[in-house]
Protein backbone atom coordinates (compact mmCIF):
# COMPACT_ATOMS: atom_id res chain seq x y z
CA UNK A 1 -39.75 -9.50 27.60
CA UNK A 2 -37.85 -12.28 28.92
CA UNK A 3 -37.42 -15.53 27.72
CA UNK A 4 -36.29 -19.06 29.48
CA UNK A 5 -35.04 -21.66 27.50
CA UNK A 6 -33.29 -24.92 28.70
CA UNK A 7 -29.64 -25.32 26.38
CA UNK A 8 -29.20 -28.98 26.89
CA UNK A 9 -26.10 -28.92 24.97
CA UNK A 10 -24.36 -26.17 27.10
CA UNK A 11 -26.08 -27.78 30.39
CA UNK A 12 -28.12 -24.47 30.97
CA UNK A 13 -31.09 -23.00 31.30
CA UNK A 14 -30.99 -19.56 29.85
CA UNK A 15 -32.86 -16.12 30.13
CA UNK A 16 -33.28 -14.25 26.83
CA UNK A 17 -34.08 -10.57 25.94
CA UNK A 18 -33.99 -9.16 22.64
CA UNK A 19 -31.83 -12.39 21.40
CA UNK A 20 -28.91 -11.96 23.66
CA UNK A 21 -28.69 -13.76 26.66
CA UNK A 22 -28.68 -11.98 29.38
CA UNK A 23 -28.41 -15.05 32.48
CA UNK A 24 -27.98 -18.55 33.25
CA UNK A 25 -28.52 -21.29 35.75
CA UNK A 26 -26.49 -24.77 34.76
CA UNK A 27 -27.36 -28.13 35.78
CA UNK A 28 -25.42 -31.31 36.09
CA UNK A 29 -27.20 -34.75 36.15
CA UNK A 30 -26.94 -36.02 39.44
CA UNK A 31 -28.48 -39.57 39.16
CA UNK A 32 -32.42 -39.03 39.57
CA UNK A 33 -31.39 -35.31 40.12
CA UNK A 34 -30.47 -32.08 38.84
CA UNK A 35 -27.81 -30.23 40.42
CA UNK A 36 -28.27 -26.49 40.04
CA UNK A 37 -24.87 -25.33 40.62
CA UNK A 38 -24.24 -21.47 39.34
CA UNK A 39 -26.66 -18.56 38.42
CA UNK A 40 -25.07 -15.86 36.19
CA UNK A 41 -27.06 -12.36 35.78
CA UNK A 42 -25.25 -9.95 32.96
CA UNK A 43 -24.22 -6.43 34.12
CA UNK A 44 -27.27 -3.97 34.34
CA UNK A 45 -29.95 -7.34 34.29
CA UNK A 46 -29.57 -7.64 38.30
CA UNK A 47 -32.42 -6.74 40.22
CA UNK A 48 -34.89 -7.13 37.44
CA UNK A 49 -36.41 -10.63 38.54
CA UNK A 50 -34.07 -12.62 36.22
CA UNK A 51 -32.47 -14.97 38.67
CA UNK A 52 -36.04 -15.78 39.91
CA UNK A 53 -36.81 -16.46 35.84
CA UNK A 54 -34.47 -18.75 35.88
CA UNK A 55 -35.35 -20.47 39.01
CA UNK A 56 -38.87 -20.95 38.52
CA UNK A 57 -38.52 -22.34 35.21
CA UNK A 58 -35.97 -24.95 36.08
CA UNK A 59 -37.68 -25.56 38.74
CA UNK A 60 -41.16 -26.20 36.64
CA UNK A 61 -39.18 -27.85 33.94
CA UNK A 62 -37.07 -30.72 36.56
CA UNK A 63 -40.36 -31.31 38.64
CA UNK A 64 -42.11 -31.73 35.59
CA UNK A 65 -40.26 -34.29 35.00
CA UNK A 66 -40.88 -36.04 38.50
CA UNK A 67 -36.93 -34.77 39.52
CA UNK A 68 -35.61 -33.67 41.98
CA UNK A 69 -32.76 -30.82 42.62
CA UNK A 70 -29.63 -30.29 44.41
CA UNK A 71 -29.79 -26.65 44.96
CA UNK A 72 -26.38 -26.02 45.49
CA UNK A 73 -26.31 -22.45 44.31
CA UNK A 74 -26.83 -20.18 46.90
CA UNK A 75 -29.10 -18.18 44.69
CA UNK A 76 -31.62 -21.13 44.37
CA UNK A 77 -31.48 -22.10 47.78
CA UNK A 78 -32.46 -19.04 48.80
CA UNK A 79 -35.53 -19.03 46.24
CA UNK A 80 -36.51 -22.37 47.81
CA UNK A 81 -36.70 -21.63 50.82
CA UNK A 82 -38.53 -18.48 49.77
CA UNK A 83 -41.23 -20.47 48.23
CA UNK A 84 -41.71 -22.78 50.53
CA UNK A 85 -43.78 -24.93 48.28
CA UNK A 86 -40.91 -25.83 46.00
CA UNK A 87 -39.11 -27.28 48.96
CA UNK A 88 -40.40 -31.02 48.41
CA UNK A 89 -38.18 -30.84 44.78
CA UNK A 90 -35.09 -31.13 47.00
CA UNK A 91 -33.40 -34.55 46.99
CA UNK A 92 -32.58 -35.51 50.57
């Protein structure tokens, strides 16, 4: 089972399984936002949902903090606009 945590002291959210951790989506404080710069899945973890892990939670964990994100990692963008819902988190 996968676990998200958020590593504020390595900038990172970060997907766990079986105590190693197996991906991670950083952030950079961007005034009221969060930049979401870089998504990194292990070897052998792609294709298993983990990016979108990661997404969702940072996603859930920024807006829950009444946020907003920069998506500039092609991986999140892409999520956004695949759930169309999340789109009003995105600083303009």
């Amino acid at each position: 089972m996968i676990q998200v945590q958020k590593n504020a002291e390595r900038h990172r959210y970060e997907a766990v399984e079986n105590g190693q951790v197996i991906g991670t989506l950083e952030y950079r404080e961007r005034g009221d936002a969060m930049e979401l710069p870089h998504t990194v899945v292990q070897p052998g973890h792609d294709g298993k949902g983990v990016g979108s892990t990661l997404a969702r939670f940072a996603l859930d964990d920024i807006g829950g903090a009444g946020r907003k994100v920069i998506p500039s990692c092609s991986f999140v963008a892409g999520y956004i606009q695949r759930h169309p819902e999340d789109a009003t988190l995105v600083a303009h």
